[in-house]
C-alpha atoms as a PDB file:
ATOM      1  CA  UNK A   1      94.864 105.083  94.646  1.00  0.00           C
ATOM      2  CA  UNK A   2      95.488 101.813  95.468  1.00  0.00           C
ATOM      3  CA  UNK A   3      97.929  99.661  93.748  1.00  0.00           C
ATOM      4  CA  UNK A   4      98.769  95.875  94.155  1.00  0.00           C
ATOM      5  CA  UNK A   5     101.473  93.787  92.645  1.00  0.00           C
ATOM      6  CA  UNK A   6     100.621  91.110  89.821  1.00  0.00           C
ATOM      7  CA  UNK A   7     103.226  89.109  90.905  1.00  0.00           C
ATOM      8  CA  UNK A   8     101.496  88.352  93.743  1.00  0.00           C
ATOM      9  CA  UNK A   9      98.279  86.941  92.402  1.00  0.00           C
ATOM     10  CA  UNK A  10     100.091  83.423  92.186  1.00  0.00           C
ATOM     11  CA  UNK A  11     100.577  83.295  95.766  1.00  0.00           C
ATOM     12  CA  UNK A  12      96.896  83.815  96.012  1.00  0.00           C
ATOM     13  CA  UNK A  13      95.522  81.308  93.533  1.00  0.00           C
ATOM     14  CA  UNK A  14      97.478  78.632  95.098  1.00  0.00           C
ATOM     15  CA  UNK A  15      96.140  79.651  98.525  1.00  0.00           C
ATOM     16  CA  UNK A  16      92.297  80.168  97.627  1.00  0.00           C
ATOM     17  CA  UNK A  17      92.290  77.633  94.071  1.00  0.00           C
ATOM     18  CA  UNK A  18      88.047  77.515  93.914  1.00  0.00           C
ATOM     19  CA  UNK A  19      88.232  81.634  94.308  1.00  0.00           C
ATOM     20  CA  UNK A  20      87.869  83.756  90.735  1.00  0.00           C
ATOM     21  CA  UNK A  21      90.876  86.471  91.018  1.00  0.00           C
ATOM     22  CA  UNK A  22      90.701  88.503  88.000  1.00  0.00           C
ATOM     23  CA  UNK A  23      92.820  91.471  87.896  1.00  0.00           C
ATOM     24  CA  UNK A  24      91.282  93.803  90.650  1.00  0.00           C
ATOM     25  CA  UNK A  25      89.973  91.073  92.769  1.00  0.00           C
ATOM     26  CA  UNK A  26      91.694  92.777  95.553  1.00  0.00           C
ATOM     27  CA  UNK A  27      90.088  96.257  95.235  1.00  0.00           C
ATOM     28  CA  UNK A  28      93.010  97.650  93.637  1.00  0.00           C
ATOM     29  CA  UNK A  29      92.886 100.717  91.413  1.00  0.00           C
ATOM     30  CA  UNK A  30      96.043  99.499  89.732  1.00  0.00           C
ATOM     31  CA  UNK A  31      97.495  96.130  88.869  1.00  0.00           C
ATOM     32  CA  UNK A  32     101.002  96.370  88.514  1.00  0.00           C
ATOM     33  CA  UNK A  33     103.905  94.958  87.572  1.00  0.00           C
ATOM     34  CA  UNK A  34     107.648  95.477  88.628  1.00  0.00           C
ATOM     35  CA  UNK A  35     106.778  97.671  91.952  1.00  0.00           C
ATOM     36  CA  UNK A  36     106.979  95.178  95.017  1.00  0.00           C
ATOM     37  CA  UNK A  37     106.662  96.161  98.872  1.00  0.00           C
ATOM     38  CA  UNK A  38     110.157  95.784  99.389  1.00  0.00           C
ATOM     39  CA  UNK A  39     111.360  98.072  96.421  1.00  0.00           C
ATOM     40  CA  UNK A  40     109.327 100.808  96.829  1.00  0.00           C
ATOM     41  CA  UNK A  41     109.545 103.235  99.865  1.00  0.00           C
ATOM     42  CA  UNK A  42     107.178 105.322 101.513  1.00  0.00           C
ATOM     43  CA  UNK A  43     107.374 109.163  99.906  1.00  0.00           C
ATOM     44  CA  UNK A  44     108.443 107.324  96.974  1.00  0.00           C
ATOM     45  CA  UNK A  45     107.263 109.560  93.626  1.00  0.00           C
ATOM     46  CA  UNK A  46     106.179 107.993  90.579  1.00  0.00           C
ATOM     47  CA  UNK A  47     104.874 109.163  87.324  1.00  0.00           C
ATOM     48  CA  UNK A  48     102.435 106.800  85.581  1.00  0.00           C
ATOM     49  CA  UNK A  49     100.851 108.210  82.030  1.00  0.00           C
ATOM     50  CA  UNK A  50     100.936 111.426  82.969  1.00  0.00           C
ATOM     51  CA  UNK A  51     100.221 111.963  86.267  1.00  0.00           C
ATOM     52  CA  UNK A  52     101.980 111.766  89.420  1.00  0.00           C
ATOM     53  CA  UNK A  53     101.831 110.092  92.341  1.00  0.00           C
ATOM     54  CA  UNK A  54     103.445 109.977  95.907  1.00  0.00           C
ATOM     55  CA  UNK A  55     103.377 106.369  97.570  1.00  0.00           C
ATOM     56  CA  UNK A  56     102.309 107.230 101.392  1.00  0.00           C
ATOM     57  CA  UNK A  57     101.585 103.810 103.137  1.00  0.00           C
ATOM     58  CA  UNK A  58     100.667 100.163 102.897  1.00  0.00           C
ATOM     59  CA  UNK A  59      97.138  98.958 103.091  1.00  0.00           C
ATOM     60  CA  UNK A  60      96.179  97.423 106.116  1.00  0.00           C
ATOM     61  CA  UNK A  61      92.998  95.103 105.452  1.00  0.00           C
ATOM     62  CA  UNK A  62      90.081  95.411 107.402  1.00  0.00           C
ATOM     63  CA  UNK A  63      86.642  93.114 107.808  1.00  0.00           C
ATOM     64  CA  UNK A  64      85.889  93.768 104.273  1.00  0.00           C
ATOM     65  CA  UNK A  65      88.203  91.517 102.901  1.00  0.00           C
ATOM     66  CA  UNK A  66      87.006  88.963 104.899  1.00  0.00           C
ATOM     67  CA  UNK A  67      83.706  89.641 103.351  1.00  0.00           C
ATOM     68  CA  UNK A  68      84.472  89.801  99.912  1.00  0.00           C
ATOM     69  CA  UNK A  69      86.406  86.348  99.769  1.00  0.00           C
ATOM     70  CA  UNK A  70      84.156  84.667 102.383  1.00  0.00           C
ATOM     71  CA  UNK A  71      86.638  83.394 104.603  1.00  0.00           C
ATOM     72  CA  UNK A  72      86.572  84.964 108.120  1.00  0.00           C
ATOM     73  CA  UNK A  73      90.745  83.933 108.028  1.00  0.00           C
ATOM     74  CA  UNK A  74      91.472  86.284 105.144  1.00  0.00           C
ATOM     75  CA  UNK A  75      92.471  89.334 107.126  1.00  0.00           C
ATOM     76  CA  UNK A  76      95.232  87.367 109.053  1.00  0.00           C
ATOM     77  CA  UNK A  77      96.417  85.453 106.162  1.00  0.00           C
ATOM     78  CA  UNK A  78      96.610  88.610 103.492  1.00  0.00           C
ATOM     79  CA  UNK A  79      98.535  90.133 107.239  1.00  0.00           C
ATOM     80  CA  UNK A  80     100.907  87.249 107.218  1.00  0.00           C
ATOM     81  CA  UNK A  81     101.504  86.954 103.624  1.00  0.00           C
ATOM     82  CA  UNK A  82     103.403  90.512 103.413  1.00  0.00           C
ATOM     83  CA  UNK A  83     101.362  91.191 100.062  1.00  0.00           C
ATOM     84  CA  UNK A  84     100.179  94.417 101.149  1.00  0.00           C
ATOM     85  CA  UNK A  85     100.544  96.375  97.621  1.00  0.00           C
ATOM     86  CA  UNK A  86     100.267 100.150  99.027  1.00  0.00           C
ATOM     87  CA  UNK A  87      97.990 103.690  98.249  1.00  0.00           C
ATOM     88  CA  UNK A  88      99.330 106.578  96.276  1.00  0.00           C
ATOM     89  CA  UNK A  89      98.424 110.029  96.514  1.00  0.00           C
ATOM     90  CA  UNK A  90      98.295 112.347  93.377  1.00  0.00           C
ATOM     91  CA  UNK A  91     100.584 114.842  93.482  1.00  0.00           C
ATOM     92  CA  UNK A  92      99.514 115.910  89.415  1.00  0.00           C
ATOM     93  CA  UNK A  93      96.339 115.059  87.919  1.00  0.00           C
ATOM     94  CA  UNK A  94      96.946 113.781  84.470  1.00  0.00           C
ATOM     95  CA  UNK A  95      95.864 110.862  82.064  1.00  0.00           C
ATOM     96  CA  UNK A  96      96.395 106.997  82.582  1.00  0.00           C
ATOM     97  CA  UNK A  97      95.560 103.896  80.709  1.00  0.00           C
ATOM     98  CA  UNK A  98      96.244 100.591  80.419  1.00  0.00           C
ATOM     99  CA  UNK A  99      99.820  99.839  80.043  1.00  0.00           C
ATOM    100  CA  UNK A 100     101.068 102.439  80.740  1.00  0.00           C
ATOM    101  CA  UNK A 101     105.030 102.780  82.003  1.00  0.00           C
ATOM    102  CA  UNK A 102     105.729 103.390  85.331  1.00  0.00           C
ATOM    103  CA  UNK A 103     108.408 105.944  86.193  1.00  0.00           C
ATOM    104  CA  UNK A 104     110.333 106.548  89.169  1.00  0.00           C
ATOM    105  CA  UNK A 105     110.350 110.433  89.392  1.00  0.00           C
ATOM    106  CA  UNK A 106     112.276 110.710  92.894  1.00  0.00           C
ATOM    107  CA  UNK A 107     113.472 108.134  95.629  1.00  0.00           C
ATOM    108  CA  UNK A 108     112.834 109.062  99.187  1.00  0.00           C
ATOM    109  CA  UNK A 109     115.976 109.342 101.474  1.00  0.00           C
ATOM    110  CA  UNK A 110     114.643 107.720 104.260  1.00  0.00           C
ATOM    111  CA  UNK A 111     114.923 104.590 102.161  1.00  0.00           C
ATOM    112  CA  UNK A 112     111.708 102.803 104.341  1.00  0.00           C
ATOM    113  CA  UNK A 113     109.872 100.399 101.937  1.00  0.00           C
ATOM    114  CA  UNK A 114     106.482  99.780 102.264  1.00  0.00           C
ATOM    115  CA  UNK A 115     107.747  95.721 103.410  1.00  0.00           C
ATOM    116  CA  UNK A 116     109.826  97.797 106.046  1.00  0.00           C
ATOM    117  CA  UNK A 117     106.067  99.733 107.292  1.00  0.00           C
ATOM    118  CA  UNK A 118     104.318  96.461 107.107  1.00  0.00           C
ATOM    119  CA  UNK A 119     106.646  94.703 109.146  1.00  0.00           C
ATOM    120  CA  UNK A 120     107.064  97.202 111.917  1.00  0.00           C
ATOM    121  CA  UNK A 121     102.906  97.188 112.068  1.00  0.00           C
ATOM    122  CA  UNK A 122     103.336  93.168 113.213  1.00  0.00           C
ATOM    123  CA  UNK A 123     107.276  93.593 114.909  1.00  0.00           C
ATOM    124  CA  UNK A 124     107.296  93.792 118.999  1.00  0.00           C
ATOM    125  CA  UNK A 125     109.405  97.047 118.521  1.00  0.00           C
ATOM    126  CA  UNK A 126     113.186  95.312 118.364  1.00  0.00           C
ATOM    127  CA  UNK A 127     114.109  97.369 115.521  1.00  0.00           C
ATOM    128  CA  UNK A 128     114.356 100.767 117.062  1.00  0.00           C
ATOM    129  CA  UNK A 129     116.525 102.572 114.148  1.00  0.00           C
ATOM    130  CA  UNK A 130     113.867 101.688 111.791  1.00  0.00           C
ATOM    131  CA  UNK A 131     110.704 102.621 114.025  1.00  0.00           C
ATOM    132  CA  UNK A 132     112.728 106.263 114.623  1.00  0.00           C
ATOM    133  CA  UNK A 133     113.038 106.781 110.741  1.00  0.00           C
ATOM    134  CA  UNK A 134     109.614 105.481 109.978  1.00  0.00           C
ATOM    135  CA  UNK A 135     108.484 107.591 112.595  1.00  0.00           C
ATOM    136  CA  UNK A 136     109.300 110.973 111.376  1.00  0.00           C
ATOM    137  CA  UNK A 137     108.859 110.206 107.638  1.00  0.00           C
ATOM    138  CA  UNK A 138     106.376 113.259 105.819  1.00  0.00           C
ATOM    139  CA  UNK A 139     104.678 111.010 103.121  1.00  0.00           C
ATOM    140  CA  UNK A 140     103.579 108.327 105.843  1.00  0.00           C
ATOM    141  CA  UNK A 141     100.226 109.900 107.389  1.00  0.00           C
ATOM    142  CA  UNK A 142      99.988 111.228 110.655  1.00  0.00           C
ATOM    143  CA  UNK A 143      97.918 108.207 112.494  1.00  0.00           C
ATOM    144  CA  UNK A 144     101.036 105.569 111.377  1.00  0.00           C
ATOM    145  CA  UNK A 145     103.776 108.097 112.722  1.00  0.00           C
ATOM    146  CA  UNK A 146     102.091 108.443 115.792  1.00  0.00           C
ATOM    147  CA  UNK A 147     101.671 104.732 116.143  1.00  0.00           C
ATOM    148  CA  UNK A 148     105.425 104.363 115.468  1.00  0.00           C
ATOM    149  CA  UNK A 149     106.196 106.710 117.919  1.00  0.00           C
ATOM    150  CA  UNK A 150     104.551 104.962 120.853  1.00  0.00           C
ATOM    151  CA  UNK A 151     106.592 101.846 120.044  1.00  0.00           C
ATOM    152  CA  UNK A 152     109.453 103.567 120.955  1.00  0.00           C
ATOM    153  CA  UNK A 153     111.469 102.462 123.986  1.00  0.00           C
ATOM    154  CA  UNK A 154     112.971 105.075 125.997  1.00  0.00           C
ATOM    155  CA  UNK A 155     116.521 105.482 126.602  1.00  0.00           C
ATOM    156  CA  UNK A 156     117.530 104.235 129.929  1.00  0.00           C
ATOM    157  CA  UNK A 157     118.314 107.263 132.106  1.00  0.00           C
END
């Protein structure tokens, strides 16, 4: 499930003003409000309606963004802007609708936000502490650990 931040839709109509953005014009399953990049962290477990959720990483756009605004800078700038939103996976099917309250069911300790993920994709590696704990955190899928891991510098020796 993919989620995205209503906040940020402001951004976004002052950056593309002659683009329709409706809520979902970003693909998102849900459109919410109160749960920005830098508040939530990865492993993060929610409980919306009743079902719940585990937040495991950012999204990362690809071409397809591109196509669906029609501007072939959309990838970079939707990069740059830090407005990532993020995907949840479902740890307990259940009902949803509309309006529904979102509930924090359990913080991860690692305390890495999705901002902190989405930053380290674009970093050159300086933070170290934070590419070690983002590196070894369960929720985050395997492919992003790995990544993190090859960023890491090697102690002198």
């Amino acid at each position: 499930m993919y989620v995205y931040p209503s906040e940020h839709y402001a951004y976004w109509r002052e950056q593309l003003p002659d683009f329709p953005l409706p809520w979902g014009a970003f693909g998102e399953n849900f459109t919410s409000e109160g749960l920005l990049e830098d508040a939530v962290r990865i492993g993060d477990r929610l409980r919306i309606g009743t079902a719940e959720f585990a937040v495991t990483q950012p999204r990362m756009p690809c071409f397809k963004l591109g196509i669906r605004f029609d501007r072939a800078d959309m990838v970079k700038k939707f990069l740059q802007s830090g407005r990532s939103g993020f995907y949840l996976s479902v740890s307990k099917e259940g009902e949803v609708e509309t309006g529904d309250t979102v509930a924090f069911i359990a913080r991860d300790e690692h305390a890495v936000s999705v901002a902190d993920v989405v930053w380290l994709y674009a970093a050159d590696g300086a933070n170290q502490d934070l590419l070690r704990r983002a590196s070894t955190l369960p929720a985050l899928p395997e492919s992003w650990r790995d990544y993190f891991r090859q960023r890491l510098w090697e102690p002198d020796g």
